[in-house]
N, C-alpha and C. Protein backbone atom coordinates (compact mmCIF):
# COMPACT_ATOMS: atom_id res chain seq x y z
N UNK A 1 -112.97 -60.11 -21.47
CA UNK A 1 -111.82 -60.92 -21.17
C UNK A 1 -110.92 -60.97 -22.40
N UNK A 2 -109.25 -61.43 -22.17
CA UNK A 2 -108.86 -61.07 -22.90
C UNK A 2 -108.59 -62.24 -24.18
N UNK A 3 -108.39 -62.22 -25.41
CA UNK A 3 -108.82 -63.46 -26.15
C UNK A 3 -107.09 -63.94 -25.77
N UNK A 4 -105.82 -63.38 -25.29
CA UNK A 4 -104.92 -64.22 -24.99
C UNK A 4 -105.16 -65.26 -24.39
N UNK A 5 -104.00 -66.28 -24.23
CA UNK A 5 -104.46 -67.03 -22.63
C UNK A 5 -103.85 -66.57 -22.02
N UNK A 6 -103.78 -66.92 -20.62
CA UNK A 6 -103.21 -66.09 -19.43
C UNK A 6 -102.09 -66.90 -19.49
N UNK A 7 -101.46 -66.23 -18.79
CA UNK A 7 -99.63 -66.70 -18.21
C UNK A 7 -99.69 -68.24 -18.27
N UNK A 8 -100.27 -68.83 -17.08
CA UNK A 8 -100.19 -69.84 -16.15
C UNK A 8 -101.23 -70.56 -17.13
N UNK A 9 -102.02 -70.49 -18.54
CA UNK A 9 -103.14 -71.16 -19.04
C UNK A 9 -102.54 -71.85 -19.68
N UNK A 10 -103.20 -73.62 -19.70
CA UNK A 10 -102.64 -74.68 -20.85
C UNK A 10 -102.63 -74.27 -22.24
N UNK A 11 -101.65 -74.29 -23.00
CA UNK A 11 -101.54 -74.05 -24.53
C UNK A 11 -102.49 -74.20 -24.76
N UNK A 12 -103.81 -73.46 -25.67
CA UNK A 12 -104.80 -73.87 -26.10
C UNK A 12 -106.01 -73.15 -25.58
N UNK A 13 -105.80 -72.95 -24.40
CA UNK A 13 -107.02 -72.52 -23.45
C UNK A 13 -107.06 -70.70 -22.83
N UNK A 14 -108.55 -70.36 -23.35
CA UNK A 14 -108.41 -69.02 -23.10
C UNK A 14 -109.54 -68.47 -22.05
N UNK A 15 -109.83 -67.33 -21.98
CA UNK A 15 -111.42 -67.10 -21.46
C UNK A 15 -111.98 -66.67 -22.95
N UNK A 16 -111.59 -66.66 -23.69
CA UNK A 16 -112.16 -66.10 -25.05
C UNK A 16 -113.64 -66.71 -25.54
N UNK A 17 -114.79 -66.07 -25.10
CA UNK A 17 -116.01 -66.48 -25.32
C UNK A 17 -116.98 -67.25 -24.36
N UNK A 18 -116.22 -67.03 -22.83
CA UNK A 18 -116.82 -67.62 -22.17
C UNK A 18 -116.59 -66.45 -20.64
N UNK A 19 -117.91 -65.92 -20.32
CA UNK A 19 -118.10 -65.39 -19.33
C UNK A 19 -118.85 -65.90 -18.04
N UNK A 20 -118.86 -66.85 -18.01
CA UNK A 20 -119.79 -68.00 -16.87
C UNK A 20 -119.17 -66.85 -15.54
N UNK A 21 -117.89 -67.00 -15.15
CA UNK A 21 -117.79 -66.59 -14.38
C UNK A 21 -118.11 -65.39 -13.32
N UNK A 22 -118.90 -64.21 -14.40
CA UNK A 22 -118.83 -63.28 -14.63
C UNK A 22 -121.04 -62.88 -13.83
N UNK A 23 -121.15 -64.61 -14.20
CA UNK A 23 -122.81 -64.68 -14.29
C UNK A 23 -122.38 -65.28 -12.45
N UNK A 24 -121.90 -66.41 -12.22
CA UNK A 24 -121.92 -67.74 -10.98
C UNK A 24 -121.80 -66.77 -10.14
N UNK A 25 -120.27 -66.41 -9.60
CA UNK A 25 -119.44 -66.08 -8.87
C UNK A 25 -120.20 -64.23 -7.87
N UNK A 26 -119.98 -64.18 -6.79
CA UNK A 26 -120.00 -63.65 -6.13
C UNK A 26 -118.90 -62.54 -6.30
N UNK A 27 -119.07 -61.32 -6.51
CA UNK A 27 -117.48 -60.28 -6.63
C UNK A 27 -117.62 -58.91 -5.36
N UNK A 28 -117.51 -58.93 -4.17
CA UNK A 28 -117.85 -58.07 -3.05
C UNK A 28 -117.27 -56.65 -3.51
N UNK A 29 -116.33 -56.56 -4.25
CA UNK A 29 -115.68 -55.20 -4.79
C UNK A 29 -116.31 -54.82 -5.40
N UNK A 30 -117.62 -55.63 -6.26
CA UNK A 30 -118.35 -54.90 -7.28
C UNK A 30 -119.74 -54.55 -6.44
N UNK A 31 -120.01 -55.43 -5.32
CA UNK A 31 -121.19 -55.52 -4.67
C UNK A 31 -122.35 -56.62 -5.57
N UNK A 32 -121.32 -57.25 -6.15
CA UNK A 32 -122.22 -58.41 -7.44
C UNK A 32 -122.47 -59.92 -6.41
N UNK A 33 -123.62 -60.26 -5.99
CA UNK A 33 -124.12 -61.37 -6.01
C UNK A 33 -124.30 -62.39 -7.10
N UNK A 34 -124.25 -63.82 -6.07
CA UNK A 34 -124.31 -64.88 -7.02
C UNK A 34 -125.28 -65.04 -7.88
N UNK A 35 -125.03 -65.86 -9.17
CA UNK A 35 -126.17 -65.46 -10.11
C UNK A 35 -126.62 -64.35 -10.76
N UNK A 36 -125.80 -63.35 -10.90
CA UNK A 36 -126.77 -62.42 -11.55
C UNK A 36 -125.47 -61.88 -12.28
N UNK A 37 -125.58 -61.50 -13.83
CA UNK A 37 -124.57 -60.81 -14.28
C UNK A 37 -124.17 -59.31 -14.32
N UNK A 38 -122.63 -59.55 -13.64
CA UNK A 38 -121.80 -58.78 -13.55
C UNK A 38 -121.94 -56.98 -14.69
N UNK A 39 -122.91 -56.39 -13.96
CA UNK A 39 -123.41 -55.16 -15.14
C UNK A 39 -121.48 -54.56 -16.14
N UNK A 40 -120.70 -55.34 -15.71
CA UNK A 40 -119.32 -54.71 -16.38
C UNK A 40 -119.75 -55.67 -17.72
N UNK A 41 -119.85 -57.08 -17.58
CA UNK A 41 -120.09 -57.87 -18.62
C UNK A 41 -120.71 -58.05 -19.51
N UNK A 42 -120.47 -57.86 -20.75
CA UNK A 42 -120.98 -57.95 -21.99
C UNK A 42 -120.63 -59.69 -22.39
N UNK A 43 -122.02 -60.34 -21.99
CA UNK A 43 -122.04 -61.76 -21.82
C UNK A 43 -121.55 -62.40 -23.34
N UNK A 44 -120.65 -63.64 -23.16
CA UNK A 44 -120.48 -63.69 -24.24
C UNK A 44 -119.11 -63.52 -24.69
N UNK A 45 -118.47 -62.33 -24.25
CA UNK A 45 -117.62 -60.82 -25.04
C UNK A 45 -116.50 -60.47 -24.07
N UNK A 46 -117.15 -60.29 -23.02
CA UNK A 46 -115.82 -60.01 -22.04
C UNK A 46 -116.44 -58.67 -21.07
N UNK A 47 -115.03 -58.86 -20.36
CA UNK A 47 -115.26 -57.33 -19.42
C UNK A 47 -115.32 -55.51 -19.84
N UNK A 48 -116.44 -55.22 -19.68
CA UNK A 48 -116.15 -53.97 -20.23
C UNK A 48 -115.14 -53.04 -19.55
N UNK A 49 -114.74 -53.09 -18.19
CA UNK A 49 -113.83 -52.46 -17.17
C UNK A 49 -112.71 -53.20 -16.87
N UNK A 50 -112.39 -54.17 -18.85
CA UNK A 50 -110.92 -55.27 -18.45
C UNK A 50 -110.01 -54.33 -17.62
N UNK A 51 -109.39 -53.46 -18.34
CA UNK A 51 -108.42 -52.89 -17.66
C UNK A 51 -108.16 -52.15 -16.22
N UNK A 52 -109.23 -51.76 -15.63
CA UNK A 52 -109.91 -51.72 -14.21
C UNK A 52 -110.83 -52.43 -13.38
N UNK A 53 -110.57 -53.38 -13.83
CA UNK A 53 -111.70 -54.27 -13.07
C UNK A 53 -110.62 -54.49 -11.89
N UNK A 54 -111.41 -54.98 -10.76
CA UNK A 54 -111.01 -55.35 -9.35
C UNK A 54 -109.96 -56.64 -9.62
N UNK A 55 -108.98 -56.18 -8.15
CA UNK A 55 -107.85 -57.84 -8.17
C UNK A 55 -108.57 -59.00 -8.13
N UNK A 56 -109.70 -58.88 -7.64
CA UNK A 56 -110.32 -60.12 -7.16
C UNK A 56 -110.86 -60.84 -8.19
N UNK A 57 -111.00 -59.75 -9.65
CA UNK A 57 -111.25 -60.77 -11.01
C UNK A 57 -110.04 -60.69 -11.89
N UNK A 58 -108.46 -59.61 -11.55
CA UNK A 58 -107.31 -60.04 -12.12
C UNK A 58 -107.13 -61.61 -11.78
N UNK A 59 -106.89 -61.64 -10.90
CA UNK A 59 -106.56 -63.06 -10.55
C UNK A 59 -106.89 -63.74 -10.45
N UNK A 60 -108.68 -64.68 -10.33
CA UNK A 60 -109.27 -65.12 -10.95
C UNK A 60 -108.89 -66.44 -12.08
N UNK A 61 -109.00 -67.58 -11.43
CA UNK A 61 -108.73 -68.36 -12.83
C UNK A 61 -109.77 -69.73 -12.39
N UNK A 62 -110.51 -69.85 -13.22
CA UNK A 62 -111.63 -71.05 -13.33
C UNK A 62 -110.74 -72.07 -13.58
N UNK A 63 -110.90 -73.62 -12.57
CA UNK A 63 -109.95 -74.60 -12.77
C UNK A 63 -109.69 -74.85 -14.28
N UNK A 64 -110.67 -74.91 -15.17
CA UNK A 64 -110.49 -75.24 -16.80
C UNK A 64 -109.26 -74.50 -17.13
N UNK A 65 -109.01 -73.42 -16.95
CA UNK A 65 -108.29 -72.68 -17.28
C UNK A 65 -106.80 -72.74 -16.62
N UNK A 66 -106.94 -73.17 -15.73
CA UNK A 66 -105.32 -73.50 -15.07
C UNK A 66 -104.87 -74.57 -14.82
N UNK A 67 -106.25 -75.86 -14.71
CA UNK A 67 -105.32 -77.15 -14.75
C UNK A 67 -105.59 -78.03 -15.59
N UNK A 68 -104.63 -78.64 -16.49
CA UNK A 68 -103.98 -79.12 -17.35
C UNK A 68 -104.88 -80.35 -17.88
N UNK A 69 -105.01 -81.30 -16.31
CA UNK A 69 -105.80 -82.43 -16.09
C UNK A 69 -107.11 -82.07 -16.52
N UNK A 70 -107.90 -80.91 -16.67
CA UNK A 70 -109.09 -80.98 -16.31
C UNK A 70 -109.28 -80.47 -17.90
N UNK A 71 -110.37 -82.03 -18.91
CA UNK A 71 -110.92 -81.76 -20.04
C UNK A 71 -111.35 -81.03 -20.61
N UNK A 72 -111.29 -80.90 -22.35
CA UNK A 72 -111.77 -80.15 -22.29
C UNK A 72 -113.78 -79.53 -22.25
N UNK A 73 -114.04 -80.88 -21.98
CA UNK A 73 -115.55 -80.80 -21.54
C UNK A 73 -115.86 -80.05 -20.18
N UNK A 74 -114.68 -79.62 -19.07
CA UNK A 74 -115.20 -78.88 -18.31
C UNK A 74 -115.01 -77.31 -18.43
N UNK A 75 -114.80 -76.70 -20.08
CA UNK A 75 -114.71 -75.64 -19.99
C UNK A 75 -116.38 -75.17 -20.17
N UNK A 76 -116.26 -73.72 -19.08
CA UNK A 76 -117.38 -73.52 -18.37
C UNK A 76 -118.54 -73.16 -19.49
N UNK A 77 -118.01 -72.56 -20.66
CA UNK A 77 -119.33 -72.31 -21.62
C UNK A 77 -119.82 -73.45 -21.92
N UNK A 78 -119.16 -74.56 -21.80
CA UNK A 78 -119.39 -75.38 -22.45
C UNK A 78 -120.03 -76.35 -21.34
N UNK A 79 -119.52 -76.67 -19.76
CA UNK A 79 -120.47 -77.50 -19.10
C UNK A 79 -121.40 -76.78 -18.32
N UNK A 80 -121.39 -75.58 -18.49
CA UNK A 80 -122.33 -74.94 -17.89
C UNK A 80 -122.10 -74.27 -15.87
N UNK A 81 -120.77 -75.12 -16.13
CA UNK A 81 -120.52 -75.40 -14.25
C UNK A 81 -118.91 -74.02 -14.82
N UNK A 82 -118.60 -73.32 -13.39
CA UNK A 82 -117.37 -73.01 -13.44
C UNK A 82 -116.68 -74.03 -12.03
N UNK A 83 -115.25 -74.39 -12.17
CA UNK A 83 -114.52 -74.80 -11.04
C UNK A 83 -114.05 -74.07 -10.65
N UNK A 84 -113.50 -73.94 -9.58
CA UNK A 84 -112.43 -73.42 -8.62
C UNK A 84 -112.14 -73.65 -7.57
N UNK A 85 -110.96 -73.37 -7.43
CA UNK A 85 -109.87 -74.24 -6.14
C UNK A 85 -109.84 -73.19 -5.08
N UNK A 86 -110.86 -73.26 -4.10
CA UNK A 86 -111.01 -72.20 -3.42
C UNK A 86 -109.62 -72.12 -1.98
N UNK A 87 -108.97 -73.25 -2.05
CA UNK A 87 -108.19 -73.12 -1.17
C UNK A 87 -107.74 -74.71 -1.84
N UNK A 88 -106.47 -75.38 -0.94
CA UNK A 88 -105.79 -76.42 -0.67
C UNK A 88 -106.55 -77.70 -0.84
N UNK A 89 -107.55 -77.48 0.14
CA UNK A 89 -108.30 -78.35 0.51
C UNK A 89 -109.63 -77.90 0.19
N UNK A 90 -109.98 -77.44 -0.68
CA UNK A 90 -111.73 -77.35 -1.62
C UNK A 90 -111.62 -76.76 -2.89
N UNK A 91 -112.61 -78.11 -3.32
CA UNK A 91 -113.08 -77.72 -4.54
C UNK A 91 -114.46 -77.39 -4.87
N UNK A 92 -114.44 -76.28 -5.44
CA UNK A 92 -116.14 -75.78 -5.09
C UNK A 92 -116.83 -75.57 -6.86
N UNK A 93 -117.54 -76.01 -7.71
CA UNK A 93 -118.33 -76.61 -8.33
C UNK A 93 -119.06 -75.51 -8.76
N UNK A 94 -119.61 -74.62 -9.25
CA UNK A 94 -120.82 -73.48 -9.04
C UNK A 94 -121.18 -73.65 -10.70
N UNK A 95 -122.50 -74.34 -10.18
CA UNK A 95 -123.40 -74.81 -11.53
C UNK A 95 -124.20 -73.76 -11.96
N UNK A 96 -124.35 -73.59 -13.34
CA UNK A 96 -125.19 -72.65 -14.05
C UNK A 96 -127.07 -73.12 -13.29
N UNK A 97 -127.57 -71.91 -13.10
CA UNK A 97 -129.42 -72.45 -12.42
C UNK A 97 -129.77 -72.95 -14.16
N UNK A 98 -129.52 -72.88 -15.48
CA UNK A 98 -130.21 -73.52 -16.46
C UNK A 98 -130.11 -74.54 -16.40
N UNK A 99 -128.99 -75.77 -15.84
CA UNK A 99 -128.50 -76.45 -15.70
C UNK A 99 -128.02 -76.89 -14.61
N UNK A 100 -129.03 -77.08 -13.90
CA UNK A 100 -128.77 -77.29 -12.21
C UNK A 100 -128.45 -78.53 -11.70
N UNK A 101 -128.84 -79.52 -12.25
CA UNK A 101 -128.40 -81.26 -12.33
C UNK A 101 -126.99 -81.72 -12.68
N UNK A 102 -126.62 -80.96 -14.27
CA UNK A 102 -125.56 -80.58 -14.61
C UNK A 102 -124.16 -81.34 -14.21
N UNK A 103 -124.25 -81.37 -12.96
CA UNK A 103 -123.07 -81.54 -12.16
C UNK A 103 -123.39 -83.21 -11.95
N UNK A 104 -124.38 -83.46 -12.38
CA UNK A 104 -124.52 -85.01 -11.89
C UNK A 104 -124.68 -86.20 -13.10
N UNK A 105 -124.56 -85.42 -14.27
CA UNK A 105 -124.28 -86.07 -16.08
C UNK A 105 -122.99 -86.23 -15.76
N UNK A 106 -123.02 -87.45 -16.70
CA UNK A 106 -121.73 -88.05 -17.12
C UNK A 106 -121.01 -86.93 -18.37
N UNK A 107 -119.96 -86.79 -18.44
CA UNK A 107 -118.72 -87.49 -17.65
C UNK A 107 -118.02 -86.58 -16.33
N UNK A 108 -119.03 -86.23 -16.18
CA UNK A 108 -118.25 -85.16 -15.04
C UNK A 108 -118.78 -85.81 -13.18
N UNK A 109 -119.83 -86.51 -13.01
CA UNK A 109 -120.32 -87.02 -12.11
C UNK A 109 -119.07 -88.09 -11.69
N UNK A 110 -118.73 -88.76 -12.19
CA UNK A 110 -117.39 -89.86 -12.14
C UNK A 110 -116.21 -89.01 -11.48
N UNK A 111 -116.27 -87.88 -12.29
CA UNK A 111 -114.56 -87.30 -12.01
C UNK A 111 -115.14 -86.44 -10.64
N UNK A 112 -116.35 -85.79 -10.76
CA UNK A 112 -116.25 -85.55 -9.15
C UNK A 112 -116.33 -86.03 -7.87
N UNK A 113 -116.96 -87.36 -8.07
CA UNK A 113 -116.76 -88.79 -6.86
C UNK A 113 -115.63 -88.55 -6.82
N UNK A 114 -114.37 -88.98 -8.03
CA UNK A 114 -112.64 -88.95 -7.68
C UNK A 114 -112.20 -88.20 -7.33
N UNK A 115 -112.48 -86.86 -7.44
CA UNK A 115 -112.52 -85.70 -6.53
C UNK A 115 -112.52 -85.28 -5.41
N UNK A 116 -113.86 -86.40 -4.94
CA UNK A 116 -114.13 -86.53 -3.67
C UNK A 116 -113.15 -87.40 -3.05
N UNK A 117 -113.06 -88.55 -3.44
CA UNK A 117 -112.36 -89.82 -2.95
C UNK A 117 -111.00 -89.48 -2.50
N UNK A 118 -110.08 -88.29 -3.43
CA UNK A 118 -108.94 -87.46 -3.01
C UNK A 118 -109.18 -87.27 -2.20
N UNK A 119 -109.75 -86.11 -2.13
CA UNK A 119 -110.16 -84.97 -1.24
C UNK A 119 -110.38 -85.90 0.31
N UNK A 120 -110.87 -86.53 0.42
CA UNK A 120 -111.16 -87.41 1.79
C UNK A 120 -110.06 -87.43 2.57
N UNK A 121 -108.92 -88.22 1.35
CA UNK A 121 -107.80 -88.96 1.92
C UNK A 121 -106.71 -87.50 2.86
N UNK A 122 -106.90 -86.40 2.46
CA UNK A 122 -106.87 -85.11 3.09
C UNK A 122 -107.65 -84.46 4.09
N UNK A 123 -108.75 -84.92 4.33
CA UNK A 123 -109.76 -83.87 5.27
C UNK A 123 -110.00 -82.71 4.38
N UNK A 124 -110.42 -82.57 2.90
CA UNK A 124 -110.16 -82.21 2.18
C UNK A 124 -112.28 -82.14 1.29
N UNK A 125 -112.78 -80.91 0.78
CA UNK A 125 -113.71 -80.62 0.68
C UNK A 125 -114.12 -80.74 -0.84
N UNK A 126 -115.09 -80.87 -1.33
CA UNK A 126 -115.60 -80.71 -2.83
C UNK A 126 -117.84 -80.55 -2.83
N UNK A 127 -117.45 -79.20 -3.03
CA UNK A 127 -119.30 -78.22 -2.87
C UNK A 127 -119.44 -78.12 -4.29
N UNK A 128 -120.56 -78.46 -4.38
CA UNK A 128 -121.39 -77.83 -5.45
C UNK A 128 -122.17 -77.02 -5.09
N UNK A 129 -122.45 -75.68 -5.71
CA UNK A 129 -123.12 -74.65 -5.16
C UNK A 129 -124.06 -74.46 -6.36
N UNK A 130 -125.45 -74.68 -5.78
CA UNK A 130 -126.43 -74.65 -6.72
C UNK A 130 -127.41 -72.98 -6.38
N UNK A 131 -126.29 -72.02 -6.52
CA UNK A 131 -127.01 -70.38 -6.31
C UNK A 131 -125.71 -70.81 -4.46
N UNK A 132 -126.67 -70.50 -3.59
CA UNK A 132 -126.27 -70.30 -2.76
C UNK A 132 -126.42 -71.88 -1.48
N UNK A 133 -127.10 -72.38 -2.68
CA UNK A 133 -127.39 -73.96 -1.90
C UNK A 133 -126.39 -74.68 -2.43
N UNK A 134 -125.57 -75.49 -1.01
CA UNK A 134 -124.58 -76.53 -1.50
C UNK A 134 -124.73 -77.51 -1.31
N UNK A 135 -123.97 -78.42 -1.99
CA UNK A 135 -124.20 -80.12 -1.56
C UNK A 135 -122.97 -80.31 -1.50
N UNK A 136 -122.36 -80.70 -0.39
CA UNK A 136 -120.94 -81.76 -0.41
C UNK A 136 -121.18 -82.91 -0.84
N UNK A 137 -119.67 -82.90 -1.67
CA UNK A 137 -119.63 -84.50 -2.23
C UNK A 137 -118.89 -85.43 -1.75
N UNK A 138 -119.18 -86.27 -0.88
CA UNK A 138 -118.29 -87.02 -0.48
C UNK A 138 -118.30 -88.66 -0.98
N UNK A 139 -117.09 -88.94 -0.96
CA UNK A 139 -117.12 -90.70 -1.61
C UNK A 139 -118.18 -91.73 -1.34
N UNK A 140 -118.88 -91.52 -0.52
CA UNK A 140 -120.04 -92.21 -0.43
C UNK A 140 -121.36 -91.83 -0.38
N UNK A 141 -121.45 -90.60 -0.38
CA UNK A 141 -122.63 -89.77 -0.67
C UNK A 141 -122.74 -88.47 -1.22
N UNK A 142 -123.82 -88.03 -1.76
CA UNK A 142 -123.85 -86.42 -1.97
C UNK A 142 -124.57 -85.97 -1.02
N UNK A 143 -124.52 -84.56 -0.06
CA UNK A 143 -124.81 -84.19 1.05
C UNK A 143 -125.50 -82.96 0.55
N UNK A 144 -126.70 -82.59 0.74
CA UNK A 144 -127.30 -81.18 0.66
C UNK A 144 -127.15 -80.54 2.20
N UNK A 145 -126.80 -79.20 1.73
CA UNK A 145 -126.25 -78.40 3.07
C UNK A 145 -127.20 -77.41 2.75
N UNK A 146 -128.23 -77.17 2.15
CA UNK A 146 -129.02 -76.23 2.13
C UNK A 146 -128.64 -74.57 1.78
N UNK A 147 -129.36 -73.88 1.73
CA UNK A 147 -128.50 -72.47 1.57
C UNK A 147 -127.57 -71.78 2.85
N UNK A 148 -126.74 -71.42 2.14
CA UNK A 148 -125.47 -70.93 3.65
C UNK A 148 -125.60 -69.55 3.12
N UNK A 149 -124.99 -68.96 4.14
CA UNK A 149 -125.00 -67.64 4.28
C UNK A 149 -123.29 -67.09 3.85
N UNK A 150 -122.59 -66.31 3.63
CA UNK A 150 -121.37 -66.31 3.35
C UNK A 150 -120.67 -66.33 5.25
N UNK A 151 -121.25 -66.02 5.87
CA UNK A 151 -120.20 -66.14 7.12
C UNK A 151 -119.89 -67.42 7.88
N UNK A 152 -121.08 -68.52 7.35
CA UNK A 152 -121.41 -70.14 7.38
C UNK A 152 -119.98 -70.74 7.10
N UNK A 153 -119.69 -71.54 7.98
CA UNK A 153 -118.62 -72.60 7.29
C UNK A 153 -118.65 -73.73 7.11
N UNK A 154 -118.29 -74.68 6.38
CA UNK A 154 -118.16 -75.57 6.07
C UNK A 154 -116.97 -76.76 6.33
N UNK A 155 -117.37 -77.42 7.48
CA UNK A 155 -116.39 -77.83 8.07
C UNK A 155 -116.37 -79.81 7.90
N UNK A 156 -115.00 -80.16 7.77
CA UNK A 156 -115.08 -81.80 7.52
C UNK A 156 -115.05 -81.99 8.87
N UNK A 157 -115.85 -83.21 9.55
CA UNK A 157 -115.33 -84.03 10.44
C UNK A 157 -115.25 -85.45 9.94
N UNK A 158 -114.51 -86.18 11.29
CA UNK A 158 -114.79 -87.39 10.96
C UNK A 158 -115.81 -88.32 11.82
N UNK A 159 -116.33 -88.91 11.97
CA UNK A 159 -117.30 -89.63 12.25
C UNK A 159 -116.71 -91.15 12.53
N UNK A 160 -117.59 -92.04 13.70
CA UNK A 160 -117.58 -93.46 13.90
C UNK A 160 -118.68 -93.85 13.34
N UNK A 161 -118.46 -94.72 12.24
CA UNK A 161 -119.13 -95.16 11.20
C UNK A 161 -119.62 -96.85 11.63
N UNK A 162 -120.41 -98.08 11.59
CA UNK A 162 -120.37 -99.11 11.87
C UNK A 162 -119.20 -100.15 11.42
N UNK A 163 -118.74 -99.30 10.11
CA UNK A 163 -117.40 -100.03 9.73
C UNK A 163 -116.07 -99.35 10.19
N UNK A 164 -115.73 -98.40 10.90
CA UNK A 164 -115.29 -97.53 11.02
C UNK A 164 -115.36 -95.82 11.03
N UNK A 165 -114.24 -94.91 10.45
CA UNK A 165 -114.23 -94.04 10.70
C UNK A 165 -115.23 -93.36 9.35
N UNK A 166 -115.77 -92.75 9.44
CA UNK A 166 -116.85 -91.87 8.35
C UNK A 166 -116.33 -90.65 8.17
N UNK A 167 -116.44 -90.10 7.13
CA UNK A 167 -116.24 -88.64 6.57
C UNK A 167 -117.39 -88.10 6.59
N UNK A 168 -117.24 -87.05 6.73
CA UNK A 168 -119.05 -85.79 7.06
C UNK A 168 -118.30 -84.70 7.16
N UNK A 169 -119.43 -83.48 6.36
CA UNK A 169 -119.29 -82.30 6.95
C UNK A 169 -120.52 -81.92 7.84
N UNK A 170 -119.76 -80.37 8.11
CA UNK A 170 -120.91 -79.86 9.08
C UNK A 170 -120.73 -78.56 8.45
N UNK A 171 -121.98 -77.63 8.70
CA UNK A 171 -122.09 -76.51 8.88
C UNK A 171 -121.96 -75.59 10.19
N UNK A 172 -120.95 -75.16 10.17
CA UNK A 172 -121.00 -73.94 11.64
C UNK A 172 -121.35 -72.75 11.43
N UNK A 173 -121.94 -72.52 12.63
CA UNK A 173 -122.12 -70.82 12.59
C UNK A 173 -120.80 -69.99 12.98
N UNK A 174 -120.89 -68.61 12.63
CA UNK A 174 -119.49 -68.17 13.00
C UNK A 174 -119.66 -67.65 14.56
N UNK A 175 -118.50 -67.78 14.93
CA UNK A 175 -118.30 -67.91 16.46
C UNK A 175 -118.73 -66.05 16.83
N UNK A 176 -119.19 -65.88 18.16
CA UNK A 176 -119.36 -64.72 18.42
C UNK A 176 -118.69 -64.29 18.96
N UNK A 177 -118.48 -62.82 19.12
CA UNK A 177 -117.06 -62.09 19.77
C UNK A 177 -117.39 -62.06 20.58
């Protein structure tokens, strides 16, 4: 990776010395599964195929790295977790296996309840993916969803709760042709 920061990166903030992403993340162009490092990566150091590596890791940006708000305790060498904004409405969490709890130490356990508590007011998602096992976080609970499969979705409903309306997800299977 490159020791610049990228375009769109807060003054200050680079990938320079931090390849988490490279270990978490799933890359289908490379045929790289979660957890296991990326054979381009020289851990640590960066991409050995920077300049040919796939769009799908040009573009690429771990929340630390693109939003502003987010401390600098959640940069990924450093909490062990990478973020990313997998869409509008999810935020998905993918914790290092050395550090599998990780996600539930202070000070980051707080900011992902608020996370959640957003995210609600949207129909709006936040996973921690522990390998391929997730837990939704929602404002009043953490939810284990067990291991999903990539064609699995992850869907919010809402629920009649005794005080009202409840937030929940579900897992669906994908629909058949």
């Amino acid at each position: 990776m490159p020791d610049q920061p990228s375009p769109a990166a807060p003054p200050g903030r680079s990938c320079a010395g931090c390849t988490l992403c490279c270990k978490l993340l799933s890359v289908a162009a490379l045929d790289k599964p979660r957890l296991v490092w990326c054979v381009h990566c020289a851990p640590g150091s960066g991409c050995t195929i920077y300049d040919r590596r796939p769009a799908i890791c040009r573009s690429f940006q771990c929340g630390w790295l693109r939003d502003p708000v987010l401390g600098d305790h959640w940069q990924p060498a450093r909490s062990k977790m990478v973020v990313s904004y997998e869409s509008a409405a999810r935020i998905a969490i993918h914790v290092d296996p050395g550090r599998p709890d990780g996600w539930r130490r202070e000070p980051y356990y707080s900011e992902i309840k608020r996370w959640a508590r957003a995210a609600a007011e949207r129909q709006g998602q936040v996973i921690v993916w522990q390998g391929s096992v997730a837990i939704a976080v929602l404002p009043d609970r953490d939810k284990p969803l067990g291991a999903l499969r990539a064609d699995q979705l992850i869907v919010t409903v809402e629920r009649q709760g005794p005080s009202g309306p409840v937030l929940d997800v579900e897992v669906h299977e994908p629909e058949s042709r």
